[in-house]
Protein backbone atom coordinates (compact mmCIF):
# COMPACT_ATOMS: atom_id res chain seq x y z
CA UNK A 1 -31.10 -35.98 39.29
CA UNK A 2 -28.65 -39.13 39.25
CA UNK A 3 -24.90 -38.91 39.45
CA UNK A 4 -24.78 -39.34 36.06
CA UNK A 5 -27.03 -36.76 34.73
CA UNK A 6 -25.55 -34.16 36.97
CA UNK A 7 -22.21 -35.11 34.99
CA UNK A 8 -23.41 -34.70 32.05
CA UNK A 9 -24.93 -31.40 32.90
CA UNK A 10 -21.63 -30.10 34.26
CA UNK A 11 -20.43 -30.69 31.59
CA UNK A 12 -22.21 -29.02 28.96
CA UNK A 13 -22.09 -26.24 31.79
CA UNK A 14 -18.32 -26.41 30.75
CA UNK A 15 -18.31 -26.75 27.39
CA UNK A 16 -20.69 -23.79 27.00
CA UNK A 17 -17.97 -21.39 28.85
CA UNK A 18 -15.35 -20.67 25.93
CA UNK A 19 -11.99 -19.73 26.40
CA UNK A 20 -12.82 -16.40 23.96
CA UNK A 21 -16.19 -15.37 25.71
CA UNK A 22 -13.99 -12.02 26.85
CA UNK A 23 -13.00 -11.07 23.41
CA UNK A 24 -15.04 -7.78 21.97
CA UNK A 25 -16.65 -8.23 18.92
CA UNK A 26 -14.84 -6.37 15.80
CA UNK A 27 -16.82 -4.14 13.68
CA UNK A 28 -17.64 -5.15 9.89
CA UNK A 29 -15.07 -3.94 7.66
CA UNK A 30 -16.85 -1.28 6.21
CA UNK A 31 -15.35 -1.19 2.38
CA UNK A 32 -16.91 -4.99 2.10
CA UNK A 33 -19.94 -4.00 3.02
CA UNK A 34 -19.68 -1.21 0.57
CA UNK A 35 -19.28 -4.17 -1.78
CA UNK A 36 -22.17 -5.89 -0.71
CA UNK A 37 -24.25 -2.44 -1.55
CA UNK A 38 -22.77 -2.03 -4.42
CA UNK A 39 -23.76 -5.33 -5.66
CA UNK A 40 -27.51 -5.19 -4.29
CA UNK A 41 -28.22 -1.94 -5.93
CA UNK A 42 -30.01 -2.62 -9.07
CA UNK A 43 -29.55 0.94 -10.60
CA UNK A 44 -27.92 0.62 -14.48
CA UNK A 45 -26.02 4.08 -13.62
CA UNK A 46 -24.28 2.64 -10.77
CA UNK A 47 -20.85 4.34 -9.98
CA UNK A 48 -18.18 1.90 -8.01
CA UNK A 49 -15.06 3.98 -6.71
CA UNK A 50 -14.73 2.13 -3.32
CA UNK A 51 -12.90 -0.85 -3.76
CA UNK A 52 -9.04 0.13 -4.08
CA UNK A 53 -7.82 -2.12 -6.74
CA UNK A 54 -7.06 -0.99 -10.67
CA UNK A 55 -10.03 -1.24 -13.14
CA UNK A 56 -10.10 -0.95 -16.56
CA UNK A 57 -13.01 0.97 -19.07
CA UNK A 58 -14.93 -2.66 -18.45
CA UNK A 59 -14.86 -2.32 -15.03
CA UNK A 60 -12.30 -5.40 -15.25
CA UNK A 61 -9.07 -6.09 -12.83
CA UNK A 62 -7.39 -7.53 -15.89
CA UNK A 63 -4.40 -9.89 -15.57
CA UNK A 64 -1.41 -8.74 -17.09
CA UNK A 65 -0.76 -10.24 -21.26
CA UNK A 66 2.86 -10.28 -19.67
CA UNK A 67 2.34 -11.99 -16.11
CA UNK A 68 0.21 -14.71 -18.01
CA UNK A 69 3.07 -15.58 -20.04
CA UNK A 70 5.36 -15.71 -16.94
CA UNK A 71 2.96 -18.29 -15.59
CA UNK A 72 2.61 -20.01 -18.77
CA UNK A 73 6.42 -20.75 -18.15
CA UNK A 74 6.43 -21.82 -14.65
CA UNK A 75 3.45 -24.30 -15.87
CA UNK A 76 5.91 -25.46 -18.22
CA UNK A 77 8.72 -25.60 -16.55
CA UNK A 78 8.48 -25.58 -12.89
CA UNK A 79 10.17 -28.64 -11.34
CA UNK A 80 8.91 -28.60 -7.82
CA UNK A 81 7.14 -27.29 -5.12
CA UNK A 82 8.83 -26.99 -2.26
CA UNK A 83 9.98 -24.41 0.02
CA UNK A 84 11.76 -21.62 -1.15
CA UNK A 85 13.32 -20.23 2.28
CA UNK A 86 12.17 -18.11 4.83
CA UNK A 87 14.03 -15.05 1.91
CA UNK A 88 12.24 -16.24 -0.67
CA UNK A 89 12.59 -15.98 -3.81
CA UNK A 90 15.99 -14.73 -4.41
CA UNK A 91 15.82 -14.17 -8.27
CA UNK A 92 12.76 -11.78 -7.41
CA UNK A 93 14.83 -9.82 -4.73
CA UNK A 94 17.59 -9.26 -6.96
CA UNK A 95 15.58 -8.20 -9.98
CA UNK A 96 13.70 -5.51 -8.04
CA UNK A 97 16.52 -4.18 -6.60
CA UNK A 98 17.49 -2.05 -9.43
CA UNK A 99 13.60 -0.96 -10.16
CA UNK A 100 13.52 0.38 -7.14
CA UNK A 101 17.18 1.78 -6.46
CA UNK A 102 18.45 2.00 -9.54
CA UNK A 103 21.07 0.81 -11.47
CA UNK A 104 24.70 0.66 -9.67
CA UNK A 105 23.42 1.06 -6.20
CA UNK A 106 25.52 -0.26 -3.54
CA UNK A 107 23.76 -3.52 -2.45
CA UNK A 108 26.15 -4.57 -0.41
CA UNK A 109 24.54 -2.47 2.46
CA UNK A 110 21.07 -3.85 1.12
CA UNK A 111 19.29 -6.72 2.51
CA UNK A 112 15.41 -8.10 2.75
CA UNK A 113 13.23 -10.87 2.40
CA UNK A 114 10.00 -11.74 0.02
CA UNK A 115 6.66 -10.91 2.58
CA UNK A 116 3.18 -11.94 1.42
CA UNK A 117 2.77 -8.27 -0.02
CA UNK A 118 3.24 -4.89 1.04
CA UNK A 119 1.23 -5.62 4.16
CA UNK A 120 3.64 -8.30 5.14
CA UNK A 121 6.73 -6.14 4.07
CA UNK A 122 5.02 -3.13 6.28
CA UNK A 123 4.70 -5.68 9.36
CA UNK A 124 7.86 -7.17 9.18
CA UNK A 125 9.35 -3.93 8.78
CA UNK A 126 7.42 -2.54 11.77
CA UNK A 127 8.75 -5.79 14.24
CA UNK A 128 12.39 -5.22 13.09
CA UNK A 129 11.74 -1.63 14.33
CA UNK A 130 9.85 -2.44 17.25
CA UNK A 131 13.50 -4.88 18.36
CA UNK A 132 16.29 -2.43 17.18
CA UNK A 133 14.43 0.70 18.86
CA UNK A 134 12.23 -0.37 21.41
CA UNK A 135 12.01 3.27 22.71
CA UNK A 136 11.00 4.78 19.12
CA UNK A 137 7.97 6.50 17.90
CA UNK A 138 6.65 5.95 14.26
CA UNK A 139 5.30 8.84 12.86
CA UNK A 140 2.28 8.98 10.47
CA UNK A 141 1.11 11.93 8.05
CA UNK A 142 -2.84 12.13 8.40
CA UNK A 143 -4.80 10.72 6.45
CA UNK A 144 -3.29 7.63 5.54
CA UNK A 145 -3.64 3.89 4.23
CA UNK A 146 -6.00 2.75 7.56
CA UNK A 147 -4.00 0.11 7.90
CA UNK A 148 -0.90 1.75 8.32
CA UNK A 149 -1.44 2.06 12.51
CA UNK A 150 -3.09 -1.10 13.35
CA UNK A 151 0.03 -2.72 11.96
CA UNK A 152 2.77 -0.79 14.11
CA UNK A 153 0.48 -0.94 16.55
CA UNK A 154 0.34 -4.97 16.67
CA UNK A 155 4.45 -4.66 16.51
CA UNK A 156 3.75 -2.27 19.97
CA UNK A 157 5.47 0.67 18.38
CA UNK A 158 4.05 4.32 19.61
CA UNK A 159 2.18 6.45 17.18
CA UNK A 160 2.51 10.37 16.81
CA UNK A 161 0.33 11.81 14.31
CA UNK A 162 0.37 15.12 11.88
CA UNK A 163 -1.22 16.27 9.28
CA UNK A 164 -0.08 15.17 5.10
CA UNK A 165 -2.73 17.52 3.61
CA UNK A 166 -5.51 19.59 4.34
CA UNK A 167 -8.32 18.17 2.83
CA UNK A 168 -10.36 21.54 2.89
CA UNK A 169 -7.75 23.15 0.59
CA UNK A 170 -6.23 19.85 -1.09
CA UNK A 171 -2.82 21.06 -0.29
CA UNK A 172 0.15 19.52 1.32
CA UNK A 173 0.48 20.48 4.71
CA UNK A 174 4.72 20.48 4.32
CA UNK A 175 5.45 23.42 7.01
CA UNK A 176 3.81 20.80 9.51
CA UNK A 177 5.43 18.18 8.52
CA UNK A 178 8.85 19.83 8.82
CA UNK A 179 8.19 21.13 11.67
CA UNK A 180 6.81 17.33 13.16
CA UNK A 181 10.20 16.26 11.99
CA UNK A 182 12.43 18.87 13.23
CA UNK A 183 10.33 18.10 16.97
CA UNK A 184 10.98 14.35 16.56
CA UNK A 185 13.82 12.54 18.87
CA UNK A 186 16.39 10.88 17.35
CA UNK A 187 15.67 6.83 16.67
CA UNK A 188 12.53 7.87 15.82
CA UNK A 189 10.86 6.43 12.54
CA UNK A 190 9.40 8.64 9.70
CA UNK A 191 6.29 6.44 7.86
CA UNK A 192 6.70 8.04 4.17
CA UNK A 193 4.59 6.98 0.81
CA UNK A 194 7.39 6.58 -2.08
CA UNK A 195 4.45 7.55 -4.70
CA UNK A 196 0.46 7.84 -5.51
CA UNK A 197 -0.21 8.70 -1.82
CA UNK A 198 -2.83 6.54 -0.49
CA UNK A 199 -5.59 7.93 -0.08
CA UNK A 200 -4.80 11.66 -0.93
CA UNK A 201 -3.05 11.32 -4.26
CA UNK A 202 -1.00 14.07 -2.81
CA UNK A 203 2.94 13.75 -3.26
CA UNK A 204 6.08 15.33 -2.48
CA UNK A 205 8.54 16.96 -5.48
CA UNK A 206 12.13 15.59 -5.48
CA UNK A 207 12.69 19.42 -3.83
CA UNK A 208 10.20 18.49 -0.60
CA UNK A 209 12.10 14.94 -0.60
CA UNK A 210 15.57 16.38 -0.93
CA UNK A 211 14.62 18.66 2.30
CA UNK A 212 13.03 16.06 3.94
CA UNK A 213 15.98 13.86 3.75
CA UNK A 214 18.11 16.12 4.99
CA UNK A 215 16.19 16.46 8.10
CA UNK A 216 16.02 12.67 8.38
CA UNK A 217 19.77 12.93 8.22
CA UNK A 218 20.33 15.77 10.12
CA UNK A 219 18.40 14.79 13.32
CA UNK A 220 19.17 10.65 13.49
CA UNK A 221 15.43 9.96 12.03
CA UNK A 222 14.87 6.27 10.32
CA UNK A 223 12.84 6.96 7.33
CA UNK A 224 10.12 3.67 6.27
CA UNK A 225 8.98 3.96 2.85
CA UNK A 226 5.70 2.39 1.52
CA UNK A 227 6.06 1.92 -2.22
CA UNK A 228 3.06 0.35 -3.41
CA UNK A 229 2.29 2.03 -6.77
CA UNK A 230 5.58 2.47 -8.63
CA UNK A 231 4.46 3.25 -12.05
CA UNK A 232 0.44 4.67 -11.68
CA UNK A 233 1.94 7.86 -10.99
CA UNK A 234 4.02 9.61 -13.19
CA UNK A 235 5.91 6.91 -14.05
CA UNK A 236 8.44 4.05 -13.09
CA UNK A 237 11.76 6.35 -13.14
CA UNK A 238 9.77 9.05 -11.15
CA UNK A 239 7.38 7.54 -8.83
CA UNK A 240 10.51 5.71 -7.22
CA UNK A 241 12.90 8.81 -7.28
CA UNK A 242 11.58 9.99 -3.64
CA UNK A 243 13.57 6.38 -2.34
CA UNK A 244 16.66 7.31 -4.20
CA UNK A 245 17.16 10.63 -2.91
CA UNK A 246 16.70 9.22 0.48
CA UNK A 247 18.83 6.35 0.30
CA UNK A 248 21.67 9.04 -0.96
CA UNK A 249 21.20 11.06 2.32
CA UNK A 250 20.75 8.84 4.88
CA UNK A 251 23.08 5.69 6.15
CA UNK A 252 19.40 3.87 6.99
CA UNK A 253 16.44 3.07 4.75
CA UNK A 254 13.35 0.66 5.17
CA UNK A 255 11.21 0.37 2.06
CA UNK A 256 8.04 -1.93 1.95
CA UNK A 257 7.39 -2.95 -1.76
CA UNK A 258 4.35 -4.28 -3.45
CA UNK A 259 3.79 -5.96 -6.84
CA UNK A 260 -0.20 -5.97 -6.20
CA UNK A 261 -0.80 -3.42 -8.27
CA UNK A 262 1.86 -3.16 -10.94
CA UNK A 263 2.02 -6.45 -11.93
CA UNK A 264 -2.10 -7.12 -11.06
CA UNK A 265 -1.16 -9.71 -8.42
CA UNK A 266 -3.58 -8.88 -5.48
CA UNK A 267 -4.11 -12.47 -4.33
CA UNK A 268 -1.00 -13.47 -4.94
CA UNK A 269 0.33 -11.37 -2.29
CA UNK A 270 3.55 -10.24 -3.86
CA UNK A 271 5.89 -8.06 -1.79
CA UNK A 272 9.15 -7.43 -0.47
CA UNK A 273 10.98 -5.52 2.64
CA UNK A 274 14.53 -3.91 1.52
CA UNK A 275 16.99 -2.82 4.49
CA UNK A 276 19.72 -0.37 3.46
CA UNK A 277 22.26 0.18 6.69
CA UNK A 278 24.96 1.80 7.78
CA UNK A 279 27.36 -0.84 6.19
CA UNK A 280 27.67 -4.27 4.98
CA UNK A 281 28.50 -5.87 8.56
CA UNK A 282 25.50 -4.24 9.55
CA UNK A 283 23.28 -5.54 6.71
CA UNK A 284 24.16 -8.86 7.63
CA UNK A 285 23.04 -8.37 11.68
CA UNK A 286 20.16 -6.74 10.10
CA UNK A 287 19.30 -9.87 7.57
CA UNK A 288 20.31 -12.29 10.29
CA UNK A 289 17.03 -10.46 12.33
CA UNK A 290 14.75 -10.33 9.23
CA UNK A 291 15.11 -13.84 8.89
CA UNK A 292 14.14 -15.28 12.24
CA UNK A 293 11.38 -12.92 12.28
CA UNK A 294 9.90 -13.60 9.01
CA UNK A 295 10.07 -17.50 10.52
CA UNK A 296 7.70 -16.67 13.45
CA UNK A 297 5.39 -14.96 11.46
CA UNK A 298 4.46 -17.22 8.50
CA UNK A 299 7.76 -19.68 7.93
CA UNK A 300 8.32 -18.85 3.92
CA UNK A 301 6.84 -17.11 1.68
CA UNK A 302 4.42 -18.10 -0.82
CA UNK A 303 6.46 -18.28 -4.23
CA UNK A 304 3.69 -18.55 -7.64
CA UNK A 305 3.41 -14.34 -8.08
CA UNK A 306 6.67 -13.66 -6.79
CA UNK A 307 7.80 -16.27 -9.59
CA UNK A 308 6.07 -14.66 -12.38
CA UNK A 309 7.56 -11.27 -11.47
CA UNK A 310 11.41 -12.58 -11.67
CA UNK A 311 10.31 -14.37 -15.16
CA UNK A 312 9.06 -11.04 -16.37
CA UNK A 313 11.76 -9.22 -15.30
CA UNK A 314 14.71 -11.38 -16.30
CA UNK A 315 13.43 -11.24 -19.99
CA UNK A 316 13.78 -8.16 -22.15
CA UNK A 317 10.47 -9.33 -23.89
CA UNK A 318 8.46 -9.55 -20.89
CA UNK A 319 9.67 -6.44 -19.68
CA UNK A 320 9.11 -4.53 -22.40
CA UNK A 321 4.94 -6.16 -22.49
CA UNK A 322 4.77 -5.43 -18.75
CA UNK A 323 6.16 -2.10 -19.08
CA UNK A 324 3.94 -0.87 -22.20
CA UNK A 325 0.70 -2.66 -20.12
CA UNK A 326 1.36 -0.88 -16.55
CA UNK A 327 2.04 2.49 -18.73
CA UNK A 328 -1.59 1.97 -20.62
CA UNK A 329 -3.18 1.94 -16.92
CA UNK A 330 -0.93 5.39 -15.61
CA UNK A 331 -2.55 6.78 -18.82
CA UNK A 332 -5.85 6.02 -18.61
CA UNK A 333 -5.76 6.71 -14.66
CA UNK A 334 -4.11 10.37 -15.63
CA UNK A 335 -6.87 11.06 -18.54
CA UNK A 336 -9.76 10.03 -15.74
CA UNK A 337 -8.18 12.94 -13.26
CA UNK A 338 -7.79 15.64 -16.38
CA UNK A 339 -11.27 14.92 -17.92
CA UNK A 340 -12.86 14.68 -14.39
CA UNK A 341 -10.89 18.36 -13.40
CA UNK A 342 -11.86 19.37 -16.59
CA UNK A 343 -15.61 19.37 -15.89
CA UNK A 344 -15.95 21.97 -12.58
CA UNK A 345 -12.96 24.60 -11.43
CA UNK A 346 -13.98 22.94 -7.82
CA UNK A 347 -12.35 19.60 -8.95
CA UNK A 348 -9.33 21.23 -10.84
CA UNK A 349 -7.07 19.99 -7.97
CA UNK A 350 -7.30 16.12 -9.00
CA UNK A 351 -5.36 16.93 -12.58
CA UNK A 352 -2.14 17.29 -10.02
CA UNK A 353 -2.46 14.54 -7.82
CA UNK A 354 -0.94 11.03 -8.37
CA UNK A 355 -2.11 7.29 -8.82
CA UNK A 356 -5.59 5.46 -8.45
CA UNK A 357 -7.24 7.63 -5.25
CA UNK A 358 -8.00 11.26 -4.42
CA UNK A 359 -9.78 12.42 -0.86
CA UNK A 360 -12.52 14.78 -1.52
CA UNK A 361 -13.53 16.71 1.60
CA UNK A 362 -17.09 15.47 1.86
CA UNK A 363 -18.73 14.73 5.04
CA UNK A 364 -20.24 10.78 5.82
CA UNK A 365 -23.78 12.39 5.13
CA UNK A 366 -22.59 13.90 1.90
CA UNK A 367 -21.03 10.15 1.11
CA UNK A 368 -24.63 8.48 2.22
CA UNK A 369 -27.01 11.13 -0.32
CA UNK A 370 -23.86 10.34 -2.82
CA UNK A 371 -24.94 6.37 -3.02
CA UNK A 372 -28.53 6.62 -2.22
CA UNK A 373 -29.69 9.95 -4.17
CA UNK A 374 -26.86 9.22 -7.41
CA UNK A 375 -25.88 5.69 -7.15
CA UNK A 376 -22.00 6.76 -6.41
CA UNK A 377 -20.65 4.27 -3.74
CA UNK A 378 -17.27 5.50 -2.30
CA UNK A 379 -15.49 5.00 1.46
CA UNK A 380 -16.84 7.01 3.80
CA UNK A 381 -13.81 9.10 4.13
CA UNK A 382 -14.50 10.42 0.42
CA UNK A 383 -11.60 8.20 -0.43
CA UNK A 384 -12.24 8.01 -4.38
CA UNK A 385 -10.68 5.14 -6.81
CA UNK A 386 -10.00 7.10 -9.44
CA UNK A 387 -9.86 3.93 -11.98
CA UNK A 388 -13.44 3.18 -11.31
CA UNK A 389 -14.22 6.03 -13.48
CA UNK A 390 -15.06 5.71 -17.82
CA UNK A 391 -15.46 8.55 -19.87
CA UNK A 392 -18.87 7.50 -19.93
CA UNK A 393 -19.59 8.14 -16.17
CA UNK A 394 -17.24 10.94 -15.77
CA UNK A 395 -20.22 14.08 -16.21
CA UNK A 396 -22.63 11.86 -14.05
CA UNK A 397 -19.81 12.05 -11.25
CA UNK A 398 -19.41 15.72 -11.98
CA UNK A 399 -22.71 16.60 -11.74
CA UNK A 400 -23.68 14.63 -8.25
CA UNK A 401 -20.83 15.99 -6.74
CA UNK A 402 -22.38 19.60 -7.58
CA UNK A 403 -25.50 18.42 -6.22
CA UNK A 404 -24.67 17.08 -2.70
CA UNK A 405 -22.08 20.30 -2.56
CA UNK A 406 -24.97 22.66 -3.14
């Protein structure tokens, strides 16, 4: 071999070695796959209650009469494109703000910053944490959004675990959860879902969040809401009345807001962290923090959805359309639960529960004879979406439930 060729041959010998040879692969994320299947299967009474986003009786993720108006305006009207600011959109802060708080709250303990989404809001949230409490644990009801403890575990912030509900019984396991909280150090943070739990549709009454405020309060706990479903549960005043009676009780408040699903804006990634602290000096250390983190992790915020939400908001008009539009898809979501309880005294428990997903306590083999024997594709947790159901496919549902039960 001459010089050269045994040059050339160490070299490809070292281009061949890659930096990320150690890295183990990830496995397939298993609700796209689901997708996939659903897709392939060529069977007319196909059921699709995987996928976690709103449908309507066409099996369409409509966008909102009122958002497309919103846009309609910035296409009009929108004078540039550049950067709005690692905050974001300010306009869009400001008009949430009382959605979520109500009116007259005191914002000058509040801060925050636009994230790409709840996700984003949830992260950020979770890194603020991870720097003002380095020693805290979060703590997580089981089950839960999956995504909930990859993301504080990215932000290197210990997980302790209990159980939300029993999925046997479909009831809240509250004792436990008191008594989780009552065990819990002070500094520690308590991961709550403001509404339409995710994926148990099981939620606390403004009793259980009164007493589990006052534990939060009583014992130095920082309480971290996710509210991603204001209005798909029993409505906008309601679903956010958990956060309220919190931010009454206790000097310190995270809450991790998305517009995905009440406005329709999945890929727009629409979200928002708020901060309520101690006091206004505070608040401003706090915003101070959110800011240079939110610049290491993606600079500013994209701007289009979170746009078209202050432009719906600041008009009465638009409000009004976007308010009458997200109440047509509570309703239809709350006559799929009583028509599908209505059809076996086994399923009667889904009439109570909240917003777009219930957990039925059916075993990954139950799942599989579900989508190959009926055609029903769901997660493999027995996560259901309740808005992929139709009146037209709710008895079909009913009935190969009863069959894979027995």
């Amino acid at each position: 071999m001459t010089m050269m060729a045994e040059s050339e041959a160490g070299q490809a010998a070292r281009i061949t070695r890659s930096h990320f040879g150690g890295l183990p692969a990830q496995p397939a994320d298993a609700l796209l796959a689901l997708i996939g299947m659903y897709a392939a299967d060529p069977r007319a009474h196909k059921i699709d209650l995987g996928v976690g986003v709103y449908k309507n009786e066409a099996g369409e993720t409509p966008v909102f009469a009122a958002v497309k108006a919103a846009e309609a305006h910035l296409l009009a009207h929108q004078a540039t494109k550049s950067y709005v600011g690692p905050e974001g959109d300010i306009g869009f802060f400001k008009a949430l703000t009382p959605l979520i708080f109500g009116e007259g709250h005191d914002t000058a303990r509040l801060c925050g910053v636009q994230t790409p989404g709840g996700t984003g809001a949830l992260r950020l949230g979770a890194e603020l944490v991870a720097k003002a409490l380095p020693a805290a644990t979060v703590h997580l009801g089981e089950p839960t959004w999956p995504n909930h403890a990859p993301i504080f575990a990215a932000a290197h912030v210990p997980i302790a675990r209990y159980r939300h509900m029993d999925l046997a019984t479909q009831a809240s396991c509250f004792a436990e959860m008191e008594a989780a909280l009552n065990a819990a150090p002070a500094g520690d943070i308590i991961l709550l879902h403001g509404c339409c739990h995710n994926p148990t549709g099981v939620d606390f009454s403004p009793q259980q969040w009164t007493r589990l405020a006052e534990i939060m309060a009583e014992r130095g706990l920082l309480p971290f809401i996710d509210l991603a479903y204001q209005g798909l549960g029993d409505g906008l005043e309601q679903d956010a009345a958990g956060v309220r009676i919190v931010a009454r009780h206790c000097p310190d408040l995270l809450v991790a807001y998305s517009c995905d699903k009440n406005f329709g804006l999945y890929r727009e990634r629409v979200g928002a962290l708020f901060v309520v602290s101690a006091s206004a000096e505070t608040a401003g250390i706090v915003q101070s923090n959110l800011l240079a983190l939110a610049r290491a992790n993606w600079s500013m915020p994209p701007d289009h959805g979170a746009a078209a939400v202050r432009i719906v908001l600041e008009s009465d008009e638009l409000t009004r359309q976007w308010r009458a539009e997200l109440e047509d898809m509570r309703l239809r979501i709350n006559a799929m639960r009583t028509g599908l309880a209505a059809l076996d005294p086994a399923l009667a428990f889904i009439a109570a529960q909240k917003g777009m997903f219930s957990t039925l306590n059916l075993t990954p083999e139950k799942v599989r004879a579900l989508r190959e024997d009926h055609a029903v594709y769901m997660a493999g947790s027995g996560r259901i979406n309740i808005a992929g159901l139709v009146p037209g496919n709710l008895a079909p549902f009913a009935a190969a439930l009863a069959a894979v039960r027995g």
